[in-house]
C-alpha atoms as a PDB file:
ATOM      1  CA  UNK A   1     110.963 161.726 -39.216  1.00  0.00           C
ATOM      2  CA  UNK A   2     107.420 162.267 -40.952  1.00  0.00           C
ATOM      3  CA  UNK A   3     109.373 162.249 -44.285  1.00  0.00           C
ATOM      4  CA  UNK A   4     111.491 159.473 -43.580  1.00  0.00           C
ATOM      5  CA  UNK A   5     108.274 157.357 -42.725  1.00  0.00           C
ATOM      6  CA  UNK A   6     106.590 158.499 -45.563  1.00  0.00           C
ATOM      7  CA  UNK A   7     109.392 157.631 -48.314  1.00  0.00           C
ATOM      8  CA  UNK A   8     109.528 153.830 -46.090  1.00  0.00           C
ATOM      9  CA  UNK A   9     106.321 153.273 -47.053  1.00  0.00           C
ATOM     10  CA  UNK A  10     105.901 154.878 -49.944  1.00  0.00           C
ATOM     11  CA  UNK A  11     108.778 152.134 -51.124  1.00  0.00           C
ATOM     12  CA  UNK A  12     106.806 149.363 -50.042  1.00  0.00           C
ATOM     13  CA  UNK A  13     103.843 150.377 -51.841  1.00  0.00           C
ATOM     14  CA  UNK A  14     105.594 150.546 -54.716  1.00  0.00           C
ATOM     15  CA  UNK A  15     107.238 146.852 -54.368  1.00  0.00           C
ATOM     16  CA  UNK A  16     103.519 145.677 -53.920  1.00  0.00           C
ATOM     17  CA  UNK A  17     102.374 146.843 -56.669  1.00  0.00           C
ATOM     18  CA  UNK A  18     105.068 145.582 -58.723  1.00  0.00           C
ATOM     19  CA  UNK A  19     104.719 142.418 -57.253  1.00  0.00           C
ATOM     20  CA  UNK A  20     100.650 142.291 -58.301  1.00  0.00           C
ATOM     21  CA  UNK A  21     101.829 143.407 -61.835  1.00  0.00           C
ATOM     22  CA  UNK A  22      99.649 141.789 -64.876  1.00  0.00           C
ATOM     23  CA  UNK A  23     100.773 139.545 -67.687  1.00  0.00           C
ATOM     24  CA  UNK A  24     104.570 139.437 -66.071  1.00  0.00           C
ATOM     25  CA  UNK A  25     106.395 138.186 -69.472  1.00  0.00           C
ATOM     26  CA  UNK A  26     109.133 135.733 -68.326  1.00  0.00           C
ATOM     27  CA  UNK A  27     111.405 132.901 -69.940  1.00  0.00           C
ATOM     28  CA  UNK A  28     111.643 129.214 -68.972  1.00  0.00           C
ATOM     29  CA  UNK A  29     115.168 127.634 -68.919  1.00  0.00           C
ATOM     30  CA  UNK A  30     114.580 126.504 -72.605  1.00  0.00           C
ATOM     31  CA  UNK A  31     114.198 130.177 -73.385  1.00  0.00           C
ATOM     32  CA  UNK A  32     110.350 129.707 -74.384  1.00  0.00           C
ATOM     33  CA  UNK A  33     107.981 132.619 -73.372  1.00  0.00           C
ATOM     34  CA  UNK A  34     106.026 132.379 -69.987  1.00  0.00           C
ATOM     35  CA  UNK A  35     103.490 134.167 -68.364  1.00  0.00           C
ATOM     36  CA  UNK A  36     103.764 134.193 -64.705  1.00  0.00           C
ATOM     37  CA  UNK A  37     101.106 135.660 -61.876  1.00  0.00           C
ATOM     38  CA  UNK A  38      98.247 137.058 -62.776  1.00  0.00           C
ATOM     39  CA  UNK A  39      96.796 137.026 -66.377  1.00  0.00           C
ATOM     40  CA  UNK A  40      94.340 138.534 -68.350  1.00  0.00           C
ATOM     41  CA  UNK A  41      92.987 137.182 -72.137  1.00  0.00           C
ATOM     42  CA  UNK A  42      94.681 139.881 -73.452  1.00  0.00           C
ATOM     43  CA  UNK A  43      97.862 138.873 -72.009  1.00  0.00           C
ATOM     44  CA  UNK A  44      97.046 135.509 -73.829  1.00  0.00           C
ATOM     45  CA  UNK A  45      96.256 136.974 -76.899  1.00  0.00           C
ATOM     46  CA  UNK A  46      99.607 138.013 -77.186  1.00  0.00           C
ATOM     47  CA  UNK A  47     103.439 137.543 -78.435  1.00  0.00           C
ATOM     48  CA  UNK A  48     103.793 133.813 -78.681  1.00  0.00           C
ATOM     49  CA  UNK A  49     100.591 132.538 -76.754  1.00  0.00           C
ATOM     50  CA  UNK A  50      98.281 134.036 -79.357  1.00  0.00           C
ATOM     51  CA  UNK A  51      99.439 131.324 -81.843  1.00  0.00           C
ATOM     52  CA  UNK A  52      97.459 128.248 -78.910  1.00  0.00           C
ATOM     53  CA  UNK A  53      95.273 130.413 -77.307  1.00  0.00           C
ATOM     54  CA  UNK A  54      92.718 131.496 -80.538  1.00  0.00           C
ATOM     55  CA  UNK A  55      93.694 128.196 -82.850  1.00  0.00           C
ATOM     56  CA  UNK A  56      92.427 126.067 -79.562  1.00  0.00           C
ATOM     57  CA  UNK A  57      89.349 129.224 -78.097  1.00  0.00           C
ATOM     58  CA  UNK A  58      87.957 129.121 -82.180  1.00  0.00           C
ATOM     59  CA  UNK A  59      87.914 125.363 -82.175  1.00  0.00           C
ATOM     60  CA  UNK A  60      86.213 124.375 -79.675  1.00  0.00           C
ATOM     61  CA  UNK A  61      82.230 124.681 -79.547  1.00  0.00           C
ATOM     62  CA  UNK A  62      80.129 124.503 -76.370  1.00  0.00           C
ATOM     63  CA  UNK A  63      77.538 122.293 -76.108  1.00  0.00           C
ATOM     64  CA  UNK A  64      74.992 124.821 -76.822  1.00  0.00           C
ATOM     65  CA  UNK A  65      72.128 123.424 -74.713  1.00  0.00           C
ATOM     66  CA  UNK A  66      74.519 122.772 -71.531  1.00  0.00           C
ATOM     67  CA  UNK A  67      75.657 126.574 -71.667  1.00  0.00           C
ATOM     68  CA  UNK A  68      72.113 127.752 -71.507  1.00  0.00           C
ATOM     69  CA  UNK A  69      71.934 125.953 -68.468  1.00  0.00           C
ATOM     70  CA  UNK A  70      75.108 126.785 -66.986  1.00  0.00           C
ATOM     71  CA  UNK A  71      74.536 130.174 -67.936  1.00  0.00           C
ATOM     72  CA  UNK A  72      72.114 130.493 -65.033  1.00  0.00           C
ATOM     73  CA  UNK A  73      74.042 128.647 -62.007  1.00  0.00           C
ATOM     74  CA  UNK A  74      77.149 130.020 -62.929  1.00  0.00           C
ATOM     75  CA  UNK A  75      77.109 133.826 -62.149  1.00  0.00           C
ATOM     76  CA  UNK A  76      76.171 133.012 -58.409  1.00  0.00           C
ATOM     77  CA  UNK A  77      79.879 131.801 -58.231  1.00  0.00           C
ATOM     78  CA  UNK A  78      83.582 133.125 -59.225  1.00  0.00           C
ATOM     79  CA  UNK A  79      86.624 131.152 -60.582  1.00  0.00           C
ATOM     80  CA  UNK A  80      90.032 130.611 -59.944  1.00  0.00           C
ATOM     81  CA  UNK A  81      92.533 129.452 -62.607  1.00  0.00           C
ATOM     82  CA  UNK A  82      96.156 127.764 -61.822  1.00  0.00           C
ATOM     83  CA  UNK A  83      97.515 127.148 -65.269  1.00  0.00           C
ATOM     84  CA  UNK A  84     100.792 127.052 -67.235  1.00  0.00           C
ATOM     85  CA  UNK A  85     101.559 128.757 -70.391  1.00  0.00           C
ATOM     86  CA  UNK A  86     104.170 126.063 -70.756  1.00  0.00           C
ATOM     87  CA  UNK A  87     102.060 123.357 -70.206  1.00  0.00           C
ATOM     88  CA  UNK A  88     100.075 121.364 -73.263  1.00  0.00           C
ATOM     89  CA  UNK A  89      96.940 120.948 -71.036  1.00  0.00           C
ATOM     90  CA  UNK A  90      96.634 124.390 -70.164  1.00  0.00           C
ATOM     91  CA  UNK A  91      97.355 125.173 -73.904  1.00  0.00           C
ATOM     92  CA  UNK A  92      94.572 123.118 -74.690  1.00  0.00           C
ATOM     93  CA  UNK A  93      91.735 123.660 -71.972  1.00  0.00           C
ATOM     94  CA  UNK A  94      92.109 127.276 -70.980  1.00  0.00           C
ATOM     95  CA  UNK A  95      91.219 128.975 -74.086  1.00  0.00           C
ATOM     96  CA  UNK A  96      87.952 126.571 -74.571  1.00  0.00           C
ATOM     97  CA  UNK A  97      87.550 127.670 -70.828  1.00  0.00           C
ATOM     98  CA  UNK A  98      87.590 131.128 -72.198  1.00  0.00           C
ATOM     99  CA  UNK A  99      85.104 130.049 -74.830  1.00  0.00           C
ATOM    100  CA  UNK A 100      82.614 128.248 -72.340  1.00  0.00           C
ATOM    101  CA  UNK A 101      82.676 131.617 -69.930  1.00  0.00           C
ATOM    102  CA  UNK A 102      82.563 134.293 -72.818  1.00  0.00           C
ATOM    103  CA  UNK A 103      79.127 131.765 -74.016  1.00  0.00           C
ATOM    104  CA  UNK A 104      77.942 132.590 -70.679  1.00  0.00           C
ATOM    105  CA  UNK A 105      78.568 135.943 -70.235  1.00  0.00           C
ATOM    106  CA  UNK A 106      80.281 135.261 -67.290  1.00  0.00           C
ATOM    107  CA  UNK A 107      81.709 138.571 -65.751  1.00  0.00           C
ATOM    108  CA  UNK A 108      85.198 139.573 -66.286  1.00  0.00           C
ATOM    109  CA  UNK A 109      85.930 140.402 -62.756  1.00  0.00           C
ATOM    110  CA  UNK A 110      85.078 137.401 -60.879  1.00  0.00           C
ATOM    111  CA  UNK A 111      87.464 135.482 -63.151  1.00  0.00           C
ATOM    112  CA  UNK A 112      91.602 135.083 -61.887  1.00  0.00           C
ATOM    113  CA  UNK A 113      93.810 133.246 -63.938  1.00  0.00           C
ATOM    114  CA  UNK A 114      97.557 133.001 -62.238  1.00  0.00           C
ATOM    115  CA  UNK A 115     100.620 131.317 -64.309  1.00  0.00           C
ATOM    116  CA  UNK A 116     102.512 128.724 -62.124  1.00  0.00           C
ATOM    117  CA  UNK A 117     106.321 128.373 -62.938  1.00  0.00           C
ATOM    118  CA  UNK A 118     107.983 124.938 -64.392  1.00  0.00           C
ATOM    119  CA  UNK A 119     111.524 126.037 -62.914  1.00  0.00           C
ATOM    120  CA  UNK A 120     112.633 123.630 -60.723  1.00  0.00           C
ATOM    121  CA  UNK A 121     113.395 125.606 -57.830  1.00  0.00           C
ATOM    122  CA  UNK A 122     109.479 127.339 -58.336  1.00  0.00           C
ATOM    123  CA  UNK A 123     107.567 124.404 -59.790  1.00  0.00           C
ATOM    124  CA  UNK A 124     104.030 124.877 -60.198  1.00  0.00           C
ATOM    125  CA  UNK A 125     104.443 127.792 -57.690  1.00  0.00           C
ATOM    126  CA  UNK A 126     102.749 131.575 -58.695  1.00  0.00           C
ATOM    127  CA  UNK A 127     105.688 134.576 -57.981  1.00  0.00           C
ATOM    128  CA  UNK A 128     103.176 135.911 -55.018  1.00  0.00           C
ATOM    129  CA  UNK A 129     102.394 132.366 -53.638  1.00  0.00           C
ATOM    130  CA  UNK A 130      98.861 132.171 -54.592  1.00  0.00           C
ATOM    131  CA  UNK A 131      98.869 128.331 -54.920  1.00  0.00           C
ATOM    132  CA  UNK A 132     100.017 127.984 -51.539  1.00  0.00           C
ATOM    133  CA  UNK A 133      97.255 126.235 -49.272  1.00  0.00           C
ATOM    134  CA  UNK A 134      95.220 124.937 -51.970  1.00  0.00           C
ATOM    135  CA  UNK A 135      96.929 121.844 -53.226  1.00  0.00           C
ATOM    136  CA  UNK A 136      97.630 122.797 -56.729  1.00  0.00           C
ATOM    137  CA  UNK A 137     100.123 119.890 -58.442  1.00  0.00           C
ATOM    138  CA  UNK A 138      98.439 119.432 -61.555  1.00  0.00           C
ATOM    139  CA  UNK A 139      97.851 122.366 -63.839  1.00  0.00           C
ATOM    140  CA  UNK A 140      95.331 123.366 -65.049  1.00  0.00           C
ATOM    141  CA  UNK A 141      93.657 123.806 -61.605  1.00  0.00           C
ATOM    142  CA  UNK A 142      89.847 125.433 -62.318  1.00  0.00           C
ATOM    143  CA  UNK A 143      88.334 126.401 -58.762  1.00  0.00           C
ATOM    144  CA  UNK A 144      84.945 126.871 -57.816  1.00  0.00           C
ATOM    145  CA  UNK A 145      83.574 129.237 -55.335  1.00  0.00           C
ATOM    146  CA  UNK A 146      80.821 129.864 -53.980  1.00  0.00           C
ATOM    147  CA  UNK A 147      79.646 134.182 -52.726  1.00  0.00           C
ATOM    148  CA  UNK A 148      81.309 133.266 -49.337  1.00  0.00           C
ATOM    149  CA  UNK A 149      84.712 132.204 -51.200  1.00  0.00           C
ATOM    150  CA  UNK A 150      84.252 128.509 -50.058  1.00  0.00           C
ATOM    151  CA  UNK A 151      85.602 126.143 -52.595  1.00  0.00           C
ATOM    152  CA  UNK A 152      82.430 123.989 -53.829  1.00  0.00           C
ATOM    153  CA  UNK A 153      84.735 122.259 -56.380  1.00  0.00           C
ATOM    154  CA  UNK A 154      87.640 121.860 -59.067  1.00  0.00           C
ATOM    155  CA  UNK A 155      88.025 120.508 -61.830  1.00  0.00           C
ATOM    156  CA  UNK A 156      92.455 119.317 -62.266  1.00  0.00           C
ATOM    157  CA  UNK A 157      94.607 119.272 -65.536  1.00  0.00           C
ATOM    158  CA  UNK A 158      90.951 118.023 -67.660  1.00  0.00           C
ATOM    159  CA  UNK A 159      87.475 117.592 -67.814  1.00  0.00           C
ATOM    160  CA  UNK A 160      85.726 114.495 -66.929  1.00  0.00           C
ATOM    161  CA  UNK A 161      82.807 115.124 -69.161  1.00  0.00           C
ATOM    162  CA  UNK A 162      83.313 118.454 -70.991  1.00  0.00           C
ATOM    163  CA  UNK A 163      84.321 121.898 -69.082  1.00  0.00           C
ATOM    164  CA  UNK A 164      80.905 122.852 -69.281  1.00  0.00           C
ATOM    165  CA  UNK A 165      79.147 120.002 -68.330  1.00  0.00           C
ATOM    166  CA  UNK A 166      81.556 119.579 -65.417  1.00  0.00           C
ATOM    167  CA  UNK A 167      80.958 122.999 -64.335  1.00  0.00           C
ATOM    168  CA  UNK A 168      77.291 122.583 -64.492  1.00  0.00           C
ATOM    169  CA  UNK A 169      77.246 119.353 -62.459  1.00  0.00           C
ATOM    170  CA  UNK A 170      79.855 121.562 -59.523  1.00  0.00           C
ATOM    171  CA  UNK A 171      77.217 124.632 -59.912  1.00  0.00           C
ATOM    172  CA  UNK A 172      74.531 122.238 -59.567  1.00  0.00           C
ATOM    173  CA  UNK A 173      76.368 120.803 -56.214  1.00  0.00           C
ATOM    174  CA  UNK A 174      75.711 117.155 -57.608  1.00  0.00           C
ATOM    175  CA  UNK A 175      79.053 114.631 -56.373  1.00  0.00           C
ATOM    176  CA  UNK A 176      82.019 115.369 -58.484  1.00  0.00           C
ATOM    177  CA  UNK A 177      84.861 113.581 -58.516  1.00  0.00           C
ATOM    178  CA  UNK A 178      87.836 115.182 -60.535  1.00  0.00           C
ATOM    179  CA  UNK A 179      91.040 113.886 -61.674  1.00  0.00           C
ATOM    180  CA  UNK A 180      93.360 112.353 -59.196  1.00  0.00           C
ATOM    181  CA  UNK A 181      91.441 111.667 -56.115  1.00  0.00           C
ATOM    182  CA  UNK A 182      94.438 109.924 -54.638  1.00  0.00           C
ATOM    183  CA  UNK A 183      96.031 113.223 -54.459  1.00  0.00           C
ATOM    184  CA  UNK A 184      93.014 114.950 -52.678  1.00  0.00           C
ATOM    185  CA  UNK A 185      92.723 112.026 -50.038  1.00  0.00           C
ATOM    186  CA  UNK A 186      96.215 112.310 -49.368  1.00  0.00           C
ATOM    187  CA  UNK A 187      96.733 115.891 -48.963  1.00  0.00           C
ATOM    188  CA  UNK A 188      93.331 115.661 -46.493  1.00  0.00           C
ATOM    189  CA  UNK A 189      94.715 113.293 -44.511  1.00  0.00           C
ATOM    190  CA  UNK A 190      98.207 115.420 -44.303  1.00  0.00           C
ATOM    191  CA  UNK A 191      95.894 118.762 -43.081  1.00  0.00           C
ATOM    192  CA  UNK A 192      93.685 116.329 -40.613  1.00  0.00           C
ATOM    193  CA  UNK A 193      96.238 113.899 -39.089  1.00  0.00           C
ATOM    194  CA  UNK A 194      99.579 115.213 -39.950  1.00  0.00           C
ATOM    195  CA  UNK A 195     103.118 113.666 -41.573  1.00  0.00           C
ATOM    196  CA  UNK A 196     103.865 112.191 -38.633  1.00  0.00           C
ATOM    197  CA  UNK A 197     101.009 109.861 -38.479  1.00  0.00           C
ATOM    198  CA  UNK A 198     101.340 108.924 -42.121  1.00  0.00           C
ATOM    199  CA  UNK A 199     105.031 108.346 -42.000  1.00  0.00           C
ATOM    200  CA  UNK A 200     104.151 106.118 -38.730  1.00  0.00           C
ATOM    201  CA  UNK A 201     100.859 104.151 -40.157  1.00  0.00           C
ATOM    202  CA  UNK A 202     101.895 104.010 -44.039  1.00  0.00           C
ATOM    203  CA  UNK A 203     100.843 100.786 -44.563  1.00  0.00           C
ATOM    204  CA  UNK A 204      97.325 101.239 -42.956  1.00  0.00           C
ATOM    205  CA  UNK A 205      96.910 104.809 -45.003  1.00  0.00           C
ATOM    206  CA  UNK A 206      98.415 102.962 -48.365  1.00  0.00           C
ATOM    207  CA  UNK A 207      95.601 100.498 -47.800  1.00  0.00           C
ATOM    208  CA  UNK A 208      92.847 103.509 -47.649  1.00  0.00           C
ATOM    209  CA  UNK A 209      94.532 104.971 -50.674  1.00  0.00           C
ATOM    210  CA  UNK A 210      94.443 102.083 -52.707  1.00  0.00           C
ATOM    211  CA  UNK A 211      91.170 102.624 -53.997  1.00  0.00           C
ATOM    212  CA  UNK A 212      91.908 105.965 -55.251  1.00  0.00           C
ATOM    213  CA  UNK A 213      95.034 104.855 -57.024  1.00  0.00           C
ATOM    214  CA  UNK A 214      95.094 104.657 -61.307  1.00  0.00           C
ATOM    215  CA  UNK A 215      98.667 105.515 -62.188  1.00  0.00           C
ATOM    216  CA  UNK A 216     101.993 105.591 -60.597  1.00  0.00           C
ATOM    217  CA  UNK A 217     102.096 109.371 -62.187  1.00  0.00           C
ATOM    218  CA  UNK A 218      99.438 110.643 -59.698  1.00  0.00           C
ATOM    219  CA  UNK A 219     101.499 110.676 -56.500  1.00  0.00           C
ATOM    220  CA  UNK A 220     104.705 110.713 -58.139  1.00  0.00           C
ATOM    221  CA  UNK A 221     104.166 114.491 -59.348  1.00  0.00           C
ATOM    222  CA  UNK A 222     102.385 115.199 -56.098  1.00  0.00           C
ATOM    223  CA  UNK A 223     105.538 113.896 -54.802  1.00  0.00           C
ATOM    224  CA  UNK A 224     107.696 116.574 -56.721  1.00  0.00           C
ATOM    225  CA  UNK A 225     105.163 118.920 -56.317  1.00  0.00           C
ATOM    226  CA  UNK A 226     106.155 118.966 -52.349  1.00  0.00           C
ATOM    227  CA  UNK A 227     110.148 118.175 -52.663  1.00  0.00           C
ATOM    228  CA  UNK A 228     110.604 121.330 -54.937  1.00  0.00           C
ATOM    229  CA  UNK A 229     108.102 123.326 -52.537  1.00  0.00           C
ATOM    230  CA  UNK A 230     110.682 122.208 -49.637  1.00  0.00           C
ATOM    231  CA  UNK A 231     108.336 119.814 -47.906  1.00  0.00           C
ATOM    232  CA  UNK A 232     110.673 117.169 -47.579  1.00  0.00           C
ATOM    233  CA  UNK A 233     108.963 114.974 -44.829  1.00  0.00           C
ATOM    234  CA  UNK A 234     105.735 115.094 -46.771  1.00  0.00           C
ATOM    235  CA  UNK A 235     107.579 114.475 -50.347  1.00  0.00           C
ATOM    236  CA  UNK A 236     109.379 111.627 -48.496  1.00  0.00           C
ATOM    237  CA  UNK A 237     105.429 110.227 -46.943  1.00  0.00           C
ATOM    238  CA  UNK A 238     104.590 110.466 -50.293  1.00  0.00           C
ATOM    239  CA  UNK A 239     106.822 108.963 -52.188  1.00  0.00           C
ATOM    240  CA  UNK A 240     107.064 106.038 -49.692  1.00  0.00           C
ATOM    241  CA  UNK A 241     103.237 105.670 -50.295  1.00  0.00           C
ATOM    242  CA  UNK A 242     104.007 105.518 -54.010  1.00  0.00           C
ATOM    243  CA  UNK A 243     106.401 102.457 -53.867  1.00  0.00           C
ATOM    244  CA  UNK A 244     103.626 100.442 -51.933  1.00  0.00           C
ATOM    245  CA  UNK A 245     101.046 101.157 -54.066  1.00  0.00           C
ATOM    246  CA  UNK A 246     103.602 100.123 -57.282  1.00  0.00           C
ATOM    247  CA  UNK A 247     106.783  98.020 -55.550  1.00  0.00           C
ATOM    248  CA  UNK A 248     107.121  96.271 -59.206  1.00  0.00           C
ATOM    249  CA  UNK A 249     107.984 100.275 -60.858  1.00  0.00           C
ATOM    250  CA  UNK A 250     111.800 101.087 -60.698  1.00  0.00           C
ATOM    251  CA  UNK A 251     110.483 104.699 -60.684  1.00  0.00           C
ATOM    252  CA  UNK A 252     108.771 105.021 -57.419  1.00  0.00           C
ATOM    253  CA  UNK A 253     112.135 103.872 -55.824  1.00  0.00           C
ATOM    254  CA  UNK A 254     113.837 106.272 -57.823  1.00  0.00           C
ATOM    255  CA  UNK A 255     111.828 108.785 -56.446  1.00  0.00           C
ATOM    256  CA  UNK A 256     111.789 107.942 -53.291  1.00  0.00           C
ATOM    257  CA  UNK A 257     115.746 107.876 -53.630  1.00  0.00           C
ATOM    258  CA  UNK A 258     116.242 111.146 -55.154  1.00  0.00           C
ATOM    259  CA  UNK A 259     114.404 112.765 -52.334  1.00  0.00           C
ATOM    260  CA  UNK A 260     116.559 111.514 -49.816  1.00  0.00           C
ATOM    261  CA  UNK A 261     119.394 112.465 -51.608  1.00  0.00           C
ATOM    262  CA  UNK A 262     118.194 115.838 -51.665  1.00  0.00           C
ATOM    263  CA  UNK A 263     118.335 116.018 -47.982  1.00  0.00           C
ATOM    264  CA  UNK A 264     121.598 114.386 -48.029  1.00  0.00           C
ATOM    265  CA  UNK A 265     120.286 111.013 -46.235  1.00  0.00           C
ATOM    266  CA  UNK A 266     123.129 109.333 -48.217  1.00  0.00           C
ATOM    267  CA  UNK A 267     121.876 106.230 -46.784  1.00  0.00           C
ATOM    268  CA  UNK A 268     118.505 105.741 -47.560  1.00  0.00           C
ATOM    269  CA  UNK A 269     119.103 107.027 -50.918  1.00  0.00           C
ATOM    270  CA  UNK A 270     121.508 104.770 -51.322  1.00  0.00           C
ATOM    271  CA  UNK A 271     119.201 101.882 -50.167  1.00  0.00           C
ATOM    272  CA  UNK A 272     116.958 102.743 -52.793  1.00  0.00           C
ATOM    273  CA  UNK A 273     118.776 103.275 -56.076  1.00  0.00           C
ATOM    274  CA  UNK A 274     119.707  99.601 -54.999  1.00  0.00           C
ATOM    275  CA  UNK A 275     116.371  98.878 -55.246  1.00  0.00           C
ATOM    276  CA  UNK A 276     116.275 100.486 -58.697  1.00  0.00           C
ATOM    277  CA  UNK A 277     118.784  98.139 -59.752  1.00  0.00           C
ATOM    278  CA  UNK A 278     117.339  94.958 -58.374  1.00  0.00           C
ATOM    279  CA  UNK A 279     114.364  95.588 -60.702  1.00  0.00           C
ATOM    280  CA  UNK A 280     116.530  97.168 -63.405  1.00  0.00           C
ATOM    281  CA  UNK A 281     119.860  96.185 -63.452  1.00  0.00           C
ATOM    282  CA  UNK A 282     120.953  98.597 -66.539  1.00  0.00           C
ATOM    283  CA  UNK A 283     119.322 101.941 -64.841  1.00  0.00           C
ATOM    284  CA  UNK A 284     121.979 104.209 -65.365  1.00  0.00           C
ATOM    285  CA  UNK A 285     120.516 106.925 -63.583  1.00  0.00           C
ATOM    286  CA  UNK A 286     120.895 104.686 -60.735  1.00  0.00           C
ATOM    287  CA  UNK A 287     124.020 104.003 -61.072  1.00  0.00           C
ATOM    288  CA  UNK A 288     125.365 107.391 -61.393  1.00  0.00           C
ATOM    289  CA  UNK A 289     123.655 107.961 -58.200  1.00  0.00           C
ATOM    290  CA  UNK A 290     125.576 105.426 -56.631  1.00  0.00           C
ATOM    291  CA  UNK A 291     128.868 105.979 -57.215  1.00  0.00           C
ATOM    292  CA  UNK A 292     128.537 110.017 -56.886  1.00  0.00           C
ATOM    293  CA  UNK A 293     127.640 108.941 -53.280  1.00  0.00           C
ATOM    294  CA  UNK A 294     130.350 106.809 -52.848  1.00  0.00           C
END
């Protein structure tokens, strides 16, 4: 029985540490190379990702003076990177990430950079789940936290200012506001008051939104973000949000549309690839929709 026990867990040892495995090389459906999980520089300096990752890290130079200051603030904290191999604005900031931290000496250790997929059925999603809980839809993602592993602040997909000065001004605890606040007032209001009272008071959290709002991209992505994670009442919420905030863009009722076909509310969906046409009477997408539910 002792034996038996052993070899049990002795296999499930063995599937963990497969599943923590570094630098897992993977293909995306257009056969390009990936990177999923977690990564290491050397993992970037090699096969195909070597020909971004030191064109982009030997390009870009630091603003000397704001590294000398973030050099000091910075090692009181570790970082968290979401990020896609696949994606043009990882390509681009990540390696002059790389560049700001090696400036700074930062340590090795208390850096983690996980690839996200772009599949579909896994988008933006890390093999182990790591993204799950911390509203990653835009990649890259660059967390900040603090010795007690609080989150003190992020900076999504690009810098406001520069990566360094942006990290100095989250180090320094000063108010910043990334990219895409619409997305983090949205997702707070999901964790604090639920779908249900968003789906039941959308016009009233619209309103609150509006503010935040600079692009019919912002929520729209969130949007997919949550359909392909499964989250189909908050994808719906979402989307729903989306066509308030832009009723005049065929593409939010699109959205919205596609989502409830997903779920196979024929109805609905059907309701709004009409709306699709009324503002674009040539869609085609729409209208393949249309008669495949018919």
């Amino acid at each position: 029985m002792n034996r038996i026990f052993i070899g049990v867990m002795l296999f499930f040892m063995c599937q963990f540490v497969l599943s923590q495995e570094v630098n897992q090389l993977s293909k995306d459906a257009r056969g390009r190379e990936m990177l999923l999980g977690e990564i290491t520089k050397e993992g970037l300096t090699s096969n195909s990702f070597n020909t971004w990752f030191s064109k982009n890290y030997e390009a870009y130079q630091p603003d000397e003076a704001i590294v000398q200051k973030l050099q000091r603030k910075l090692k009181k904290y570790s970082i968290t990177v979401f990020m896609g191999t696949w994606c043009g604005d990882s390509k681009r900031e990540i390696p002059r990430l790389y560049k700001v931290l090696d400036a700074t000496n930062f340590p090795e250790e208390k850096l983690r950079v996980i690839g996200a997929n772009n599949a579909r059925s896994n988008y933006k999603q890390a093999p182990n789940g790591e993204e799950k809980g911390l509203n990653i839809h835009r990649v890259p993602t660059i967390i900040v936290y603090n010795k007690k592993g609080k989150e003190v602040g992020r900076i999504v997909e690009h810098p406001v200012e520069s990566l360094e000065a942006d990290l100095l001004q989250i180090c320094r605890k000063k108010s910043y506001q990334h990219h895409y606040q619409i997305v983090t007032q949205l997702h707070r209001l999901f964790e604090k008051k639920g779908t249900d009272y968003i789906k039941e008071n959308t016009e009233k959290v619209t309103h609150k939104l509006q503010s935040y709002s600079n692009s019919f991209k912002e929520l729209n992505t969130y949007g997919y973000v949550l359909l392909y994670a499964k989250e189909f009442d908050k994808a719906i919420a979402t989307f729903t949000i989306n066509t308030q905030l832009f009723p005049e863009t065929k593409n939010s009722f699109d959205s919205l549309a596609e989502a409830y076909f997903t779920i196979k509310d024929y109805k609905n969906a059907t309701m709004y690839y009409t709306k699709v046409l009324s503002i674009d009477a040539n869609d085609e997408n729409a209208k393949s929709m249309l008669a495949k539910m018919q």
